[in-house]
Protein backbone atom coordinates (compact mmCIF):
# COMPACT_ATOMS: atom_id res chain seq x y z
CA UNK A 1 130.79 141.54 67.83
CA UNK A 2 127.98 139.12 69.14
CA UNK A 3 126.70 141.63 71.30
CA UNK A 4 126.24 144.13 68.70
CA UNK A 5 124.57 141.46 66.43
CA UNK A 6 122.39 140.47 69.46
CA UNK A 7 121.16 143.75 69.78
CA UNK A 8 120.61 144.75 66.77
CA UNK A 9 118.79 141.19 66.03
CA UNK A 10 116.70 142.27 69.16
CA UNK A 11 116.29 146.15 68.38
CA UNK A 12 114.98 144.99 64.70
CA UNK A 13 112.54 142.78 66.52
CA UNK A 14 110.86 145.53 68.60
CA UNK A 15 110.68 147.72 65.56
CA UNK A 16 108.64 145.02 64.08
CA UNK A 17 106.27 144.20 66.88
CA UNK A 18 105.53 148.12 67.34
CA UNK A 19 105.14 148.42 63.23
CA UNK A 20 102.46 145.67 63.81
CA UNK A 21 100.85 147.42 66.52
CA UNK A 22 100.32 150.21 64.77
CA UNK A 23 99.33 149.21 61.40
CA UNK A 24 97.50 145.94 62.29
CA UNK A 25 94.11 147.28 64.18
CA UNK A 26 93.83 150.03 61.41
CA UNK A 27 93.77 146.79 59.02
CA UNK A 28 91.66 144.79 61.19
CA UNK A 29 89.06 147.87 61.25
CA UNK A 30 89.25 147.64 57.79
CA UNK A 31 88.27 144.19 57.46
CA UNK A 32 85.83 144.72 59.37
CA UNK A 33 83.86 147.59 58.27
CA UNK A 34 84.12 145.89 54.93
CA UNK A 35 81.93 143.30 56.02
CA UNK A 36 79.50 145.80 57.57
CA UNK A 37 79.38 147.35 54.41
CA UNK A 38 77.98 143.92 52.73
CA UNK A 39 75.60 143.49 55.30
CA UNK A 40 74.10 146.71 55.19
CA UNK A 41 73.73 146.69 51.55
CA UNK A 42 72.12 143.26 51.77
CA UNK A 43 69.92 144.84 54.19
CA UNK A 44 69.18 147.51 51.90
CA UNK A 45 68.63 145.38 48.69
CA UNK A 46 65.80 143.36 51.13
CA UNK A 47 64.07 146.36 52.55
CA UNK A 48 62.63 148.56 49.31
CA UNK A 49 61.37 150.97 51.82
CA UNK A 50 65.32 152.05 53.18
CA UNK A 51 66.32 155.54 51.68
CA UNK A 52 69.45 156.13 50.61
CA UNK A 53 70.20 158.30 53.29
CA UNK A 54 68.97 155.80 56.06
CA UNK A 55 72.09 153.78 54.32
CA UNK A 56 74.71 156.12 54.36
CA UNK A 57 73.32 156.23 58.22
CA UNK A 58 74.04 153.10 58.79
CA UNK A 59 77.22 153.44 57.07
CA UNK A 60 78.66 156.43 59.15
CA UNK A 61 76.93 154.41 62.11
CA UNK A 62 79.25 151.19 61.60
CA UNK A 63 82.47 153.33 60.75
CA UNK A 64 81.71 155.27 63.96
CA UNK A 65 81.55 151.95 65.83
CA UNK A 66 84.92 150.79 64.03
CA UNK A 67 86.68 154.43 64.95
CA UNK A 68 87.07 155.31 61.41
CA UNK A 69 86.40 158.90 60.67
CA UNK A 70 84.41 159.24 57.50
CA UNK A 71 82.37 162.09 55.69
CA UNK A 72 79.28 161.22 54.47
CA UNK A 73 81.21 162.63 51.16
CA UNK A 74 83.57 159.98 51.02
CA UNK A 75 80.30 157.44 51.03
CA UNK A 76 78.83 156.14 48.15
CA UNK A 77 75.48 154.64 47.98
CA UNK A 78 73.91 153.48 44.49
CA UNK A 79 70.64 151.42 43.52
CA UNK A 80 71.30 148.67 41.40
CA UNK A 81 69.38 146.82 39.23
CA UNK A 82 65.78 146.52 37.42
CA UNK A 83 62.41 147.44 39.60
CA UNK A 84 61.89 143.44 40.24
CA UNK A 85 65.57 142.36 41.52
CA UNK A 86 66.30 145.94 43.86
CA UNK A 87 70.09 146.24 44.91
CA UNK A 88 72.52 148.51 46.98
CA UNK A 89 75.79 149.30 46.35
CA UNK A 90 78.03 150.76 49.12
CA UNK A 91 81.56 151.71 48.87
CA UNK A 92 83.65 153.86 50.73
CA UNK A 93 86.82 156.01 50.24
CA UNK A 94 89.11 157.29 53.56
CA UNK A 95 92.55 157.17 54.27
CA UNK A 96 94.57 156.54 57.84
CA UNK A 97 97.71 158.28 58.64
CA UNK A 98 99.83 155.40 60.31
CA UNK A 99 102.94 157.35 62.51
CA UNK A 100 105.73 155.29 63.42
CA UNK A 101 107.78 157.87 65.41
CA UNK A 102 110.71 157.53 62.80
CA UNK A 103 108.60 157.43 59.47
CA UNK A 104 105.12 158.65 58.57
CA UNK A 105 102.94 157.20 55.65
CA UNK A 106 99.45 156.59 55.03
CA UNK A 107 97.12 153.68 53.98
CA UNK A 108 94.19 154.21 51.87
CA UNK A 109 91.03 151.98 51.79
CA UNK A 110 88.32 151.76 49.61
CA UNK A 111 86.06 148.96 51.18
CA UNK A 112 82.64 148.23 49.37
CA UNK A 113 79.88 145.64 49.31
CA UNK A 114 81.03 143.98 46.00
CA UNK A 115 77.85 143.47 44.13
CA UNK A 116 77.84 146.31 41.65
């Protein structure tokens, strides 16, 4: 009887560890790119001259770097503000199918800059 609890006790750890290797870059991506997404809007509100596609550039750019596939469809890019006090918003919308051999499911993100 302690064997089988010892294995399964051991068998439930792995499961866990390979769960978490899975799920836990996607995650980390998506921390990430969220700060890229603040930056380049910052970078956006300070340079009046950026067009809104030369952000969603950037945008695909970074998610590129981060291995996260993305449509410039699922990117949104809005000015903000009056003519004096410019500012970018930036938000994006993509899901990642997560397979863990046994079960399937998939986690949805919708990172933006945060100053809308």
């Amino acid at each position: 009887m302690q064997t089988i609890k010892a294995f399964l006790g051991i068998a439930a750890i792995v499961a866990v560890i390979f769960a978490a290797v899975r799920i836990v870059p996607v995650e980390v991506s998506n921390y990430g790119f969220q700060d890229d997404l603040r930056n380049i809007a910052m970078m956006g509100s300070s340079n009046l001259h950026q067009t809104d596609q030369e952000t969603l550039a950037a945008v695909l750019k970074k998610a590129q770097e981060r291995e996260i596939v993305l449509a410039p469809e699922q990117v949104t890019v809005q000015r903000i503000g009056t003519p004096g006090v410019l500012g970018v918003y930036v938000a994006a919308d993509y899901s990642v199918p997560i397979d863990l051999e046994v079960y399937s499911f998939t986690l949805h993100f919708t990172p933006n800059s945060g100053n809308k």
